[in-house]
Structures are given as structure tokens and as C-alpha cells.
C-alpha atoms as a PDB file:
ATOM      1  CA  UNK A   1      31.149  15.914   0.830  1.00  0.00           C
ATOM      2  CA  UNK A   2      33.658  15.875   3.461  1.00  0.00           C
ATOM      3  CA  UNK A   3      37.446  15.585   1.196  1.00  0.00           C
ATOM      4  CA  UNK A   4      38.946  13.338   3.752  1.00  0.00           C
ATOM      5  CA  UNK A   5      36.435  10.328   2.015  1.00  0.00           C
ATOM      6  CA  UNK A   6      38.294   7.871   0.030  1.00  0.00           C
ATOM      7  CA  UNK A   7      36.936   7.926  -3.127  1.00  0.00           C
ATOM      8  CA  UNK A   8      36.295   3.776  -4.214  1.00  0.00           C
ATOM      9  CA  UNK A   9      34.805   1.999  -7.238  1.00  0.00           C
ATOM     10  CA  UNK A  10      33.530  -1.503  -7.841  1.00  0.00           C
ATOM     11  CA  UNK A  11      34.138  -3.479 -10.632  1.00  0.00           C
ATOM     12  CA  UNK A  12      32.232  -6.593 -10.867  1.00  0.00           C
ATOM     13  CA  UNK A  13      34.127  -9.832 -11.761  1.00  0.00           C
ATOM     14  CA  UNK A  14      34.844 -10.445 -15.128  1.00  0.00           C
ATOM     15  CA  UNK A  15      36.409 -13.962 -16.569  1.00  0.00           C
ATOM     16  CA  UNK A  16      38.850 -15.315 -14.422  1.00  0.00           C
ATOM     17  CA  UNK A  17      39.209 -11.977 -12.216  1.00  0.00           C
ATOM     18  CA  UNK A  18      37.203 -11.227  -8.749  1.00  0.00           C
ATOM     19  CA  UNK A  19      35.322  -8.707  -7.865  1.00  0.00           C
ATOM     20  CA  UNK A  20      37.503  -5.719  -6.203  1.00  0.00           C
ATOM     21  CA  UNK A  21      37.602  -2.159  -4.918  1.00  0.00           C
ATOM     22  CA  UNK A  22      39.838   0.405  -6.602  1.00  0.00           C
ATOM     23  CA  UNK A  23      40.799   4.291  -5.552  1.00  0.00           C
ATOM     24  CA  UNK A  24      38.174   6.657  -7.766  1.00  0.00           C
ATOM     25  CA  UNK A  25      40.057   9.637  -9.275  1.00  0.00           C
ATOM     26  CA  UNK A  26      35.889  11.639  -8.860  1.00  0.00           C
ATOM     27  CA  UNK A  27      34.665  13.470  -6.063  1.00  0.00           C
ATOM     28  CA  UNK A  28      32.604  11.428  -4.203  1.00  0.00           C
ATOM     29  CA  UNK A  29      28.444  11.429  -4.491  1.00  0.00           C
ATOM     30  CA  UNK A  30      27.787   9.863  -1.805  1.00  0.00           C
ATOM     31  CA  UNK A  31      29.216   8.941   1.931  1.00  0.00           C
ATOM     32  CA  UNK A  32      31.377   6.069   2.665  1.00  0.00           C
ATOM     33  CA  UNK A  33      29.317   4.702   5.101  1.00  0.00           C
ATOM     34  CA  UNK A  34      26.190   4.183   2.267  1.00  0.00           C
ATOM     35  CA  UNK A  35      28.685   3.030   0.080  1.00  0.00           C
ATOM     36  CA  UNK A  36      29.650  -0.068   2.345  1.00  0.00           C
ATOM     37  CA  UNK A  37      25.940   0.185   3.245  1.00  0.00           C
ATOM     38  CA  UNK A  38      25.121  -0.812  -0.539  1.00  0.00           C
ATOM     39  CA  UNK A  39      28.341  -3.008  -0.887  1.00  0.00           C
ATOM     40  CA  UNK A  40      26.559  -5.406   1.529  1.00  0.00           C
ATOM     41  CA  UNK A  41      23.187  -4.919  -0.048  1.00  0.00           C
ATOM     42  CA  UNK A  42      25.058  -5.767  -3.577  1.00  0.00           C
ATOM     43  CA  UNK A  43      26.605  -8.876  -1.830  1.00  0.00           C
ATOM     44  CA  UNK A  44      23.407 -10.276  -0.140  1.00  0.00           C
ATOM     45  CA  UNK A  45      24.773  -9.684   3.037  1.00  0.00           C
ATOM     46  CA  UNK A  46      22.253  -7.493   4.799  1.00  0.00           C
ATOM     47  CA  UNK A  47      18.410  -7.139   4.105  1.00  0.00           C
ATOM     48  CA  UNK A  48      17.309  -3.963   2.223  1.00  0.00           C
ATOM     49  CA  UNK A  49      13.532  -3.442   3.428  1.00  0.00           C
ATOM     50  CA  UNK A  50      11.879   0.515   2.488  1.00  0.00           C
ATOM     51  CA  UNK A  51       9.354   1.691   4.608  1.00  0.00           C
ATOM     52  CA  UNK A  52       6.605   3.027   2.485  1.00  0.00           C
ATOM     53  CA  UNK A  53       2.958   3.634   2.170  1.00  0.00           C
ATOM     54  CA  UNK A  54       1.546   1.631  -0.672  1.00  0.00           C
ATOM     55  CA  UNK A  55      -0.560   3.087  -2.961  1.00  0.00           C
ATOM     56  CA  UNK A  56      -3.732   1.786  -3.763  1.00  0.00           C
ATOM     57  CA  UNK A  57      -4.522   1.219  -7.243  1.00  0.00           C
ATOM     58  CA  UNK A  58      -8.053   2.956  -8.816  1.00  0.00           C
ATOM     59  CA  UNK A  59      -9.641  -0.767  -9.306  1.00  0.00           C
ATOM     60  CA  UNK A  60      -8.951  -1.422  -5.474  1.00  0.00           C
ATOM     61  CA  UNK A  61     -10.172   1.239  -3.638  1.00  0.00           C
ATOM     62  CA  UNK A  62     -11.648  -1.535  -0.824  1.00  0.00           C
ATOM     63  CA  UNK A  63      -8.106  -3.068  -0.499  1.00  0.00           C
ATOM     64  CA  UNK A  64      -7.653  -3.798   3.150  1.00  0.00           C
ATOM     65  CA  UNK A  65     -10.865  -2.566   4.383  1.00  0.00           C
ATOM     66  CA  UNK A  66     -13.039  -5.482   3.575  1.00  0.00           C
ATOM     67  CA  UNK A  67     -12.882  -8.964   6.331  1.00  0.00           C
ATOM     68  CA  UNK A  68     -12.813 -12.155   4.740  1.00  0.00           C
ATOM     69  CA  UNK A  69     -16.073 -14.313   5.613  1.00  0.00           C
ATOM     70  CA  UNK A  70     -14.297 -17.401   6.200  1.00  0.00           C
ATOM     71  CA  UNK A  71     -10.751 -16.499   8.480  1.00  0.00           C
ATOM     72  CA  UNK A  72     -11.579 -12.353   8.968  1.00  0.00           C
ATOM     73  CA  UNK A  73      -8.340 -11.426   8.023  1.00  0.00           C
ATOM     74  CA  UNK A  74      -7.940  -8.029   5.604  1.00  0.00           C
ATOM     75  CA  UNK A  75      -8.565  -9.044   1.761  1.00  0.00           C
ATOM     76  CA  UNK A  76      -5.941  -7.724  -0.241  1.00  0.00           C
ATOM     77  CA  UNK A  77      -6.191  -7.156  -4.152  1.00  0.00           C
ATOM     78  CA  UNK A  78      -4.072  -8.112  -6.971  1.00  0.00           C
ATOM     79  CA  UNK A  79      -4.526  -8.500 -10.770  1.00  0.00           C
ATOM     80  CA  UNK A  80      -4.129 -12.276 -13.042  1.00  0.00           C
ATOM     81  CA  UNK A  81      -3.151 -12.260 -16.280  1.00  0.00           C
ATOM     82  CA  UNK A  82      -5.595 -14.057 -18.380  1.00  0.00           C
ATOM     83  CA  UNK A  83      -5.706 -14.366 -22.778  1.00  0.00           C
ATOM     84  CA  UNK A  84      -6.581 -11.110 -23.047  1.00  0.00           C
ATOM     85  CA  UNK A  85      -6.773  -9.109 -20.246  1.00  0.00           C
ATOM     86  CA  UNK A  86      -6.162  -8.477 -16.938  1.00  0.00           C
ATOM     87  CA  UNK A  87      -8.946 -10.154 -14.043  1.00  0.00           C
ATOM     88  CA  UNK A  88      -8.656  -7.657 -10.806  1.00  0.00           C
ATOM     89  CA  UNK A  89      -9.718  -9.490  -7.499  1.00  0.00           C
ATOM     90  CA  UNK A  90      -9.809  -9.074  -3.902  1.00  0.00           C
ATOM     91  CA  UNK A  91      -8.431 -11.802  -2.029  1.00  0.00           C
ATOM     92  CA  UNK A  92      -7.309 -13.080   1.374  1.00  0.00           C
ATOM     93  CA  UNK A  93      -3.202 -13.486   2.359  1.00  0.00           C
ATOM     94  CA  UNK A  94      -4.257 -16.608   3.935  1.00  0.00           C
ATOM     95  CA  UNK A  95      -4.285 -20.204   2.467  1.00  0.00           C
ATOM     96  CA  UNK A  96      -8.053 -20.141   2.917  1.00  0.00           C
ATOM     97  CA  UNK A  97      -9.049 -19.362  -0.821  1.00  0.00           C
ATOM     98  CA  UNK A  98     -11.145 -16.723  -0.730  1.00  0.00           C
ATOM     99  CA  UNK A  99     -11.225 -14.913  -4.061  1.00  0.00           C
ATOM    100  CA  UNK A 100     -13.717 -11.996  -5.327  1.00  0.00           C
ATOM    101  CA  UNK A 101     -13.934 -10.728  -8.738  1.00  0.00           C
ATOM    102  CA  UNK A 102     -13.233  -6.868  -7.677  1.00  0.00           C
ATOM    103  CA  UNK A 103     -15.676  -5.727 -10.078  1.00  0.00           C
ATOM    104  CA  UNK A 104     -18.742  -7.098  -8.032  1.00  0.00           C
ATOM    105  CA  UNK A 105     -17.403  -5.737  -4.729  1.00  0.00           C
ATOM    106  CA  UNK A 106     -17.229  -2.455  -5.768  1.00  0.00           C
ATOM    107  CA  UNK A 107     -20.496  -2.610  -7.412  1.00  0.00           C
ATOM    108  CA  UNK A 108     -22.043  -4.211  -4.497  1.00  0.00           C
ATOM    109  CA  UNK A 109     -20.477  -1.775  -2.246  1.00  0.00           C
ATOM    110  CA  UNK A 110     -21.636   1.333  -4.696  1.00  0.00           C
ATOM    111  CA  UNK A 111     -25.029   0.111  -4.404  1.00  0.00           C
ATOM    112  CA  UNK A 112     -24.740   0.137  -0.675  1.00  0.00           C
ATOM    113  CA  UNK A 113     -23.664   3.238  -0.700  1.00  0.00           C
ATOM    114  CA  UNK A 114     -25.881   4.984  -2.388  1.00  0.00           C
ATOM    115  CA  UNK A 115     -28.779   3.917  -0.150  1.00  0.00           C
ATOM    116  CA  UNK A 116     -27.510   6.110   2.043  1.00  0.00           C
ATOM    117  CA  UNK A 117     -28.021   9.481  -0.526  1.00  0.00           C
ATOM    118  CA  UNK A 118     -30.622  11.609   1.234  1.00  0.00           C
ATOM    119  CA  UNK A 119     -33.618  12.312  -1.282  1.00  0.00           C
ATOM    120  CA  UNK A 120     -34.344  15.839  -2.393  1.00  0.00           C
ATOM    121  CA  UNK A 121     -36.098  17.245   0.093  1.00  0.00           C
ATOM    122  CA  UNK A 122     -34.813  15.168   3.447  1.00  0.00           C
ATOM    123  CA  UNK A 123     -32.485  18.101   4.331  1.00  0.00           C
ATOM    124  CA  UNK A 124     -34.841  20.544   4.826  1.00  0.00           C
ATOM    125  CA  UNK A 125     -36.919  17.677   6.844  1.00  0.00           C
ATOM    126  CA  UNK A 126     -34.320  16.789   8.942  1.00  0.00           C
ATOM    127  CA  UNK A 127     -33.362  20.233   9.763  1.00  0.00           C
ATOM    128  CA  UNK A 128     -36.644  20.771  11.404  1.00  0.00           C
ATOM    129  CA  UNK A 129     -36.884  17.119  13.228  1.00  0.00           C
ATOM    130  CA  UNK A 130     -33.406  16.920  14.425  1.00  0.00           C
ATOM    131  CA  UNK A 131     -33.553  19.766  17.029  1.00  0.00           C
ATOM    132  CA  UNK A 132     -37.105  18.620  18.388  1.00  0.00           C
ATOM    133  CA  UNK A 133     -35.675  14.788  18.687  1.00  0.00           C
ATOM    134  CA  UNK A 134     -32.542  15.681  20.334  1.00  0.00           C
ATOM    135  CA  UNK A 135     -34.457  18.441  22.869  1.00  0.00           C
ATOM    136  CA  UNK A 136     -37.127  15.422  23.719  1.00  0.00           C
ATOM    137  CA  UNK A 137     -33.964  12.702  24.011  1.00  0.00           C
ATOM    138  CA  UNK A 138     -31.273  14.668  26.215  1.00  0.00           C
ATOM    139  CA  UNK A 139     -31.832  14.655  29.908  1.00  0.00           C
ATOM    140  CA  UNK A 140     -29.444  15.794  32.547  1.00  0.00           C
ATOM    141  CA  UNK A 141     -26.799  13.521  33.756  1.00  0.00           C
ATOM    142  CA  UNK A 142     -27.035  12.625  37.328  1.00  0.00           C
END
């Protein structure tokens, strides 16, 4: 840190006595300007947003990839508290009500999925049939 910093401290009110500033006797941590910056965070006057990625939890993995049927906007996800446990859902940000038990969407989308899975044997098939389709299929571009 550069020494020519004044070194401050807040005290918070207490009783009958404001809030105030006083000379620290430390060497500073951090600069003066992210001091003031966090004075006016501390005293609601400016707006402290972070930029960052947010993680997706394990039960959500289809968070923000799946439309909503009735508006198309991105479902989110998000957990209620019930008796006993925990419900996980996907649902929309807009007032439209859509609501999925997450459970059943990832189920329904495993079971999608794994249509998809060639069978044993379909590699060596299509490794023969792919060349002789795309040979037959590609002409010349004019």
C-alpha cells in the first residue's frame, strides 16, 4: 500500500452517538478509494451488483434450457420447503404459473435421451453405410 493513505476506521453508532470516521493507528489493507467505495455500499447509497456465473445445482441440470409451453420464456429452478423435505421444480420467471416437479423433467428428458444410444452393433453398420450415402448424396455445386 502506498504510505501516503490515511489510515480510517468506522465505528457504527452506539446510544446517543453517530456514526463517525476516526484516524487508524494500522497499516492500511486496502485502498482508500474501496474504502469510500464500501462506505457508500454500508450506507445504502450506491448499488453493489457482482457479476458472476451461477452455478447450477446437480437436481437442475435443465435450468434455463427448457421453454415454457405457455409464454416460451427460459424455466428456471428453485427448491420449496415442504414438512419434511425439500420439493425441487422448474419453473417460469413470469406470472404465468407454470410449475414442473424437476424430478419428471429429468426423467422424461433421460428417457429421451437414451433413445438416441446406438445399439451394439450400429457402429460398425453405420461405418459401412455412411460413406456410400454421402458418395450417392453430394453433387458438385454449380
Amino acid at each position: 500500500m502506498q504510505s501516503g493513505l490515511q489510515r480510517k476506521i468506522r465505528l457504527p453508532a452506539h446510544e446517543h452517538e453517530p456514526a463517525q470516521l476516526v484516524q487508524g493507528l494500522h497499516t492500511p489493507l486496502i485502498s482508500e478509494a474501496l474504502f469510500y467505495k464500501v462506505q457508500d455500499v454500508m450506507n445504502s447509497r450506491a448499488k453493489y451488483v457482482v457479476n458472476m456465473a451461477i452455478a447450477t445445482p446437480e437436481e437442475l441440470p435443465l435450468r434455463n434450457f427448457i421453454k415454457c409451453n405457455k409464454c416460451t420464456r427460459m424455466l428456471t429452478g428453485s427448491a420449496s420447503k415442504g414438512r419434511k423435505r425439500y420439493s425441487i421444480y422448474y419453473h417460469c420467471r413470469s406470472s404465468c404459473g407454470v410449475r414442473h416437479r424437476a424430478e419428471d423433467i429429468n426423467n422424461a428428458f433421460m428417457d429421451e435421451l437414451i433413445k438416441f444410444v446406438p445399439v451394439p452393433g450400429m457402429r460398425s453398420c453405420l461405418s459401412r453405410a455412411l460413406p456410400m450415402l454421402t458418395a450417392t448424396r453430394m453433387r458438385p455445386l454449380k
